[in-house]
Protein backbone atom coordinates (compact mmCIF):
# COMPACT_ATOMS: atom_id res chain seq x y z
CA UNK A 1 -37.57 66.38 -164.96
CA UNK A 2 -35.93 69.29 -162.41
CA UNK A 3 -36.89 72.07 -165.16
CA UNK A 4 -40.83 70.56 -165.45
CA UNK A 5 -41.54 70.06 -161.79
CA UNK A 6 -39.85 73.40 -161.13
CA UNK A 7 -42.34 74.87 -163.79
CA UNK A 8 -45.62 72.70 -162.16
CA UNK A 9 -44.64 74.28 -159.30
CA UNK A 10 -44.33 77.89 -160.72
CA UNK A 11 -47.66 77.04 -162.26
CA UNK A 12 -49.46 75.94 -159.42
CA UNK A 13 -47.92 79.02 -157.50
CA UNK A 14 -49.37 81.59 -159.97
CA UNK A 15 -52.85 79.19 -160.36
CA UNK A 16 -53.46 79.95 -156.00
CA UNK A 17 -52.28 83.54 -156.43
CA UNK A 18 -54.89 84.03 -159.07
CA UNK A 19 -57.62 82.40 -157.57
CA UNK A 20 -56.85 84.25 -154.16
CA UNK A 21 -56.55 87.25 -156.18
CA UNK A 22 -60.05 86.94 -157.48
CA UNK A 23 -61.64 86.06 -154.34
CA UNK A 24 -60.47 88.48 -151.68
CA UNK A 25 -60.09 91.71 -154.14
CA UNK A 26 -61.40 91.46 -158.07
CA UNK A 27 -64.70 89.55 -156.02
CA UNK A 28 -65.51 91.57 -153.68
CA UNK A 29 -64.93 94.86 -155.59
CA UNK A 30 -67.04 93.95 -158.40
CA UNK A 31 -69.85 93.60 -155.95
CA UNK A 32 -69.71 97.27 -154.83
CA UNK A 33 -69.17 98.06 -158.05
CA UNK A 34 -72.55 96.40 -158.94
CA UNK A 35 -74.41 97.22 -155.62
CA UNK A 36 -74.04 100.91 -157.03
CA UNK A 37 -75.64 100.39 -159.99
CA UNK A 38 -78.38 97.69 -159.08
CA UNK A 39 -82.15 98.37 -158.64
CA UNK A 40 -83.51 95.36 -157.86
CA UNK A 41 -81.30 92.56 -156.97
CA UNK A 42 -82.61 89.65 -155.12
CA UNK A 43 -82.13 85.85 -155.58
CA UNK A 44 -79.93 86.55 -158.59
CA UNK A 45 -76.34 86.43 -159.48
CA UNK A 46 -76.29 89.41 -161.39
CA UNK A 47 -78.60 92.29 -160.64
CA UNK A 48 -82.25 92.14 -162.27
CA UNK A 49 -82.18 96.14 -163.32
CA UNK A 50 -79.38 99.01 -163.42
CA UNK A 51 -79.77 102.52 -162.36
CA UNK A 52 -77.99 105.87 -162.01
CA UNK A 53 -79.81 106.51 -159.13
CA UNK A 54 -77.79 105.90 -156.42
CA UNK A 55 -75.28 108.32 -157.87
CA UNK A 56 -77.83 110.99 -158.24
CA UNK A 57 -79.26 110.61 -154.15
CA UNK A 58 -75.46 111.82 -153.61
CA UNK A 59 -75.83 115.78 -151.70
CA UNK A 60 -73.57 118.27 -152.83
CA UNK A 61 -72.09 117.82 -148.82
CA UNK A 62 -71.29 114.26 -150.04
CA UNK A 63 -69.12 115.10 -152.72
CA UNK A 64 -67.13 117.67 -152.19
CA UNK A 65 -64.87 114.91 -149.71
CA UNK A 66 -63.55 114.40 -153.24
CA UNK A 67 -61.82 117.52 -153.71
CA UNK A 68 -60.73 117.41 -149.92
CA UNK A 69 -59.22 113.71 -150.57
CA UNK A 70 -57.45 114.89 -153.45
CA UNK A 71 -56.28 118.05 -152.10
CA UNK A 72 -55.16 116.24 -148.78
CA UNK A 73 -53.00 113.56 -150.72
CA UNK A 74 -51.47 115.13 -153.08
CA UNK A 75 -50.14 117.47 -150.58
CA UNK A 76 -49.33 114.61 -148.10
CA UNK A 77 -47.23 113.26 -151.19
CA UNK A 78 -45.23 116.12 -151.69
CA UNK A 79 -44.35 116.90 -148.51
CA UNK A 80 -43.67 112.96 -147.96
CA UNK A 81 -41.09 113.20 -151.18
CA UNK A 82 -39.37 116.20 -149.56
CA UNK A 83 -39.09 115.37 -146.26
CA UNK A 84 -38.51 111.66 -146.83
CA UNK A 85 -35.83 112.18 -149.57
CA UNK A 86 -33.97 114.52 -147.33
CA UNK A 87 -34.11 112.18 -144.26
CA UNK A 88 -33.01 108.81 -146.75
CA UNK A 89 -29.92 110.94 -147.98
CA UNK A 90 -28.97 111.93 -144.77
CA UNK A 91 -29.19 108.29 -143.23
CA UNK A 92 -28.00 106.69 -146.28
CA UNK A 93 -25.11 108.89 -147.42
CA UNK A 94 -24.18 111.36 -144.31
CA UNK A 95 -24.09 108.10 -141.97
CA UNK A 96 -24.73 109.58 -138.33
CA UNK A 97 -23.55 107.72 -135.90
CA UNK A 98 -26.98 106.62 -134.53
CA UNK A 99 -27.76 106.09 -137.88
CA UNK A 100 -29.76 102.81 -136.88
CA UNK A 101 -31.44 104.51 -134.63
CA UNK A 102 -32.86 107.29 -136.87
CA UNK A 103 -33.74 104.50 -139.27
CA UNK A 104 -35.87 102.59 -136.56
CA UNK A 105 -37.25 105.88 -135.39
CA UNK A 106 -38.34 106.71 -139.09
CA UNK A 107 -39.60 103.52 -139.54
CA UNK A 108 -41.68 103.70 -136.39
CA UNK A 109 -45.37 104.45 -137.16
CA UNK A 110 -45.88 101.30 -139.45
CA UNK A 111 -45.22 99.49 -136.03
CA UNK A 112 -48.31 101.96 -134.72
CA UNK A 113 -51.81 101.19 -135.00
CA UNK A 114 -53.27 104.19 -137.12
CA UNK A 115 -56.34 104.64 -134.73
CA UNK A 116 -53.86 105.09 -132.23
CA UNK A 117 -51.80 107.76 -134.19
CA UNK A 118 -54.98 109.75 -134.67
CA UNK A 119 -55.76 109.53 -131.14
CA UNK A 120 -52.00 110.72 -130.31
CA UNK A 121 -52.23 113.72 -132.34
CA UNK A 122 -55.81 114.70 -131.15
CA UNK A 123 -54.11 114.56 -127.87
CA UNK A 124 -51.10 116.36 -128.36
CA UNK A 125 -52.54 119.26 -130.87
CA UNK A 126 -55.91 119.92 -129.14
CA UNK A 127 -54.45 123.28 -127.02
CA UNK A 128 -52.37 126.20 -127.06
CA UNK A 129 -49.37 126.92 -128.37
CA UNK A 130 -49.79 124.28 -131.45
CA UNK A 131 -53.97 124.16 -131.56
CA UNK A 132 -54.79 122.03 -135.15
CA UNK A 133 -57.83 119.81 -133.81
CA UNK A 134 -60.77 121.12 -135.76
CA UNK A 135 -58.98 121.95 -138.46
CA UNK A 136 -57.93 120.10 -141.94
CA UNK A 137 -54.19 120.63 -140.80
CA UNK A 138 -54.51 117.54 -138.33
CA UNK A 139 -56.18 115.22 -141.07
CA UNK A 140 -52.95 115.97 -143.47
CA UNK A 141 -50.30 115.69 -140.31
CA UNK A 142 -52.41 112.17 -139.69
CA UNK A 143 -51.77 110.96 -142.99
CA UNK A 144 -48.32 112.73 -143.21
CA UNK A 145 -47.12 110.14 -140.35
CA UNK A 146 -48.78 107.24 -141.93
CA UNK A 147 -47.44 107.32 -145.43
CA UNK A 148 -44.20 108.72 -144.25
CA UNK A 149 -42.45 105.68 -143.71
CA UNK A 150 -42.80 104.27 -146.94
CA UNK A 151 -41.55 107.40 -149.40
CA UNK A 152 -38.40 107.32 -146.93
CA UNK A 153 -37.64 103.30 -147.33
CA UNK A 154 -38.55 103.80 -151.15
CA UNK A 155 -35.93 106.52 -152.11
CA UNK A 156 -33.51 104.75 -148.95
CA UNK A 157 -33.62 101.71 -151.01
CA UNK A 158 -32.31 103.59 -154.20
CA UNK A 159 -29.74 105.65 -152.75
CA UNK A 160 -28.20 102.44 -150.99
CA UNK A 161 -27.77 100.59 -154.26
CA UNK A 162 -26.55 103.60 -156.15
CA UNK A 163 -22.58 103.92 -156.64
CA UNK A 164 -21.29 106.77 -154.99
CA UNK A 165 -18.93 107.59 -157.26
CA UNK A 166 -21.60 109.52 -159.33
CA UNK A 167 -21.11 112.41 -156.37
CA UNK A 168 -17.47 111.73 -155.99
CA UNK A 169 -16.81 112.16 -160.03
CA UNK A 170 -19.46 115.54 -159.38
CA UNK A 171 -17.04 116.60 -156.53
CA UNK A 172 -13.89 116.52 -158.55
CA UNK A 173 -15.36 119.07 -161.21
CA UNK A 174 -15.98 121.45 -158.68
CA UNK A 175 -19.76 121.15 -158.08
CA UNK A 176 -20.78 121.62 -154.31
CA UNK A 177 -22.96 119.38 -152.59
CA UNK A 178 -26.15 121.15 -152.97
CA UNK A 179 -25.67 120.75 -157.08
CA UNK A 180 -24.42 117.18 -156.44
CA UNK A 181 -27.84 116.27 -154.90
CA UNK A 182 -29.45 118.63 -157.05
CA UNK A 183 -28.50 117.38 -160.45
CA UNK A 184 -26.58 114.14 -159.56
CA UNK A 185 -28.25 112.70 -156.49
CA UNK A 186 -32.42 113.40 -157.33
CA UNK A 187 -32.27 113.00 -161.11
CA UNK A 188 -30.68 109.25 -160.46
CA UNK A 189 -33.25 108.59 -157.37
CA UNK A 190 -35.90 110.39 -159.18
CA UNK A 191 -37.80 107.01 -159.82
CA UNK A 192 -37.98 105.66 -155.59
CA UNK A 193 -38.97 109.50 -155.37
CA UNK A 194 -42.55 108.88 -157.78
CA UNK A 195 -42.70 105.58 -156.46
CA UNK A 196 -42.72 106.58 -153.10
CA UNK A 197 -45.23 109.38 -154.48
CA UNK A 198 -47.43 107.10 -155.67
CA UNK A 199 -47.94 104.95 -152.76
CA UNK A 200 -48.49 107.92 -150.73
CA UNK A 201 -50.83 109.36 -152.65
CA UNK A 202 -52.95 106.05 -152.71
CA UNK A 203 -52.37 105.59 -148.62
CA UNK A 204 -53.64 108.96 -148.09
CA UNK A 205 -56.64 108.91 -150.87
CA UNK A 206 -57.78 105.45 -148.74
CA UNK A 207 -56.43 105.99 -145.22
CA UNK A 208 -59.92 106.37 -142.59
CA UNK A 209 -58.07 104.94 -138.90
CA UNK A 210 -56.67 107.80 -138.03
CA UNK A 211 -58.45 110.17 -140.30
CA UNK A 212 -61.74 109.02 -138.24
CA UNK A 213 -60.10 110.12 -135.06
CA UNK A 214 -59.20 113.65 -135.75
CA UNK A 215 -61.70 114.69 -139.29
CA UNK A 216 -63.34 117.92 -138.41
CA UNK A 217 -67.44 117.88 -139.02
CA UNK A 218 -66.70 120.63 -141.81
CA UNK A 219 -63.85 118.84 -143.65
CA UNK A 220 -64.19 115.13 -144.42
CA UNK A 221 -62.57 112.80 -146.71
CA UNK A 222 -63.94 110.12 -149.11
CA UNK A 223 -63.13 106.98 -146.74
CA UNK A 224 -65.51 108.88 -143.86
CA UNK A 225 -67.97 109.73 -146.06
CA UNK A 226 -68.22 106.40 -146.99
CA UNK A 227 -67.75 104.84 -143.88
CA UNK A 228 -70.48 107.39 -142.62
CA UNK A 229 -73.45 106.39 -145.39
CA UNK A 230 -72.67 103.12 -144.62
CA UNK A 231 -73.08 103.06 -140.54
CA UNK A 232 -76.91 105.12 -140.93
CA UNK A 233 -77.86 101.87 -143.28
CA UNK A 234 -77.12 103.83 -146.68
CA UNK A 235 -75.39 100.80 -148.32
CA UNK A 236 -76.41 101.86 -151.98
CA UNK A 237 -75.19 105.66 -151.52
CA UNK A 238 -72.08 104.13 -150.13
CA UNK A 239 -71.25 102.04 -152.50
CA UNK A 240 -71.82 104.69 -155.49
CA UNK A 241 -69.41 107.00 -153.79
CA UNK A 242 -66.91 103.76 -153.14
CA UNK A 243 -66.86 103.49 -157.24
CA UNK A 244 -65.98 107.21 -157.50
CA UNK A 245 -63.73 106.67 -154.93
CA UNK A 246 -62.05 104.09 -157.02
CA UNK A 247 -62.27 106.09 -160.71
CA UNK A 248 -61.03 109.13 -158.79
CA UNK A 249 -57.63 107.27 -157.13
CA UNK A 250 -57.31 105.35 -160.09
CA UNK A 251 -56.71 107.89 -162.72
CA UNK A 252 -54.65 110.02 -160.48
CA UNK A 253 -52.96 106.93 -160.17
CA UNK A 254 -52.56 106.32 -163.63
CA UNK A 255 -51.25 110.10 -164.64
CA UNK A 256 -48.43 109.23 -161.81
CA UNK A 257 -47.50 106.17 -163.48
CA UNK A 258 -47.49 107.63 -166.98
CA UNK A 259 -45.05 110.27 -165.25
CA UNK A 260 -42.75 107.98 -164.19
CA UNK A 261 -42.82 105.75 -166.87
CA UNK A 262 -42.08 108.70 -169.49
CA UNK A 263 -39.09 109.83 -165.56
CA UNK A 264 -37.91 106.89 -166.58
CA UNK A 265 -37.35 107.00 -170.15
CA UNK A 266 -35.59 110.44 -169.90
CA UNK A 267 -33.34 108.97 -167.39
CA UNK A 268 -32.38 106.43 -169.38
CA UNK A 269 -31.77 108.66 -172.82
């Protein structure tokens, strides 16, 4: 009787989930996915026509945010791997003695509103000797602080649960610490190190707060363009370049899950 209520209540659990699911994501993303390829749609569920030509009333100035998005996160991701794997191994394994500390400090900016990072690094970069306002530097430093946090908790949350008596056996044949980490240390965290990667990448590919604050005219990403064709009553436009948006950060997506996936089955052989 235990083992049926306790799978009722499983049931039910997944049966809200779904239906939530559906209505506050799948729902409203298959309208902007429709909304960019309606023509007429009025008093209908389903539009009455399709067209392309939403897509084609895209400008050249419109699109290329799509190389600058891509550009912007994929370096944001690297340089949140690095910097966050070095900064979880030296919290996790080096144990400083304001080790807490660090680990608040790191953790900081999710506490932080990201309008209000923008707005602190428009402040503190707009002069002489450190001058990056105007210039795509500021939009990847923006995002750099945003998605920080999470590549350092995601490779911190590996290291803690992995034995350290991979680098002590490492130690005892001779190999220094740099070759520990090197091929002891990041080979065995190399999964939290794509996972971390990933959700970087798709924070930075979707992140407009703080990009909003400190985008120069010349260099925008998707998430302002959007959020631009949208504000002058472009609703149409906007949603076409919301679904490109979406097939754009999804395959990247995809080719970094493949990649870990196939990380993962190396590891394991």
């Amino acid at each position: 009787m235990r083992v049926f209520e306790g799978r009722g209540a499983t049931a039910l659990l997944i049966g809200v989930f779904g239906i939530a699911l559906a209505l506050l994501v799948l729902l409203p993303m298959g309208l902007v996915v429709l909304s960019a390829f309606a023509a007429e749609w009025t008093m209908t569920i389903l539009p009455a026509t399709y067209t392309l030509r939403w897509f084609e009333l895209l400008q050249l100035r419109q699109l290329a945010p799509i190389a600058g998005s891509l550009t912007v996160a994929a370096a944001v991701g690297a340089a949140s791997c690095l910097f966050g794997t070095y900064a979880a191994y030296v919290v996790t394994r080096k144990r400083p003695a304001a080790a807490g500390v660090i680990d608040a400090l790191l953790m900081l900016p999710l506490a932080l509103p990201t309008v209000v990072i923008g707005l602190a690094l428009l402040i503190a970069f707009h002069r002489p000797p450190v001058m990056l306002t105007g210039t795509p530097l500021i939009v990847a430093l923006a995002h750099f602080v945003i998605v920080f946090p999470f590549t350092y908790r995601s490779v911190a949350g590996v290291l803690e649960g992995l034995d350290p008596r991979y680098e002590e056996v490492a130690a005892s044949l001779g190999a220094g610490e740099a070759t520990t980490v090197a091929r002891v240390v990041v080979p065995l965290v190399a999964p939290g190190i794509l996972a971390g990667l990933i959700l970087s990448f798709a924070l930075s590919m979707g992140e407009l707060g703080a990009t909003s604050m400190v985008y120069p005219p010349s260099f925008q990403t998707m998430p302002v363009t959007i959020f631009g064709l949208v504000e002058r009553g472009f609703y149409p436009q906007g949603a076409a370049m919301s679904v490109i948006l979406l097939v754009v950060g999804f395959a990247a997506l995809v080719s970094l899950y493949l990649l870990e996936a196939r990380l993962k089955r190396f590891i394991q052989v």
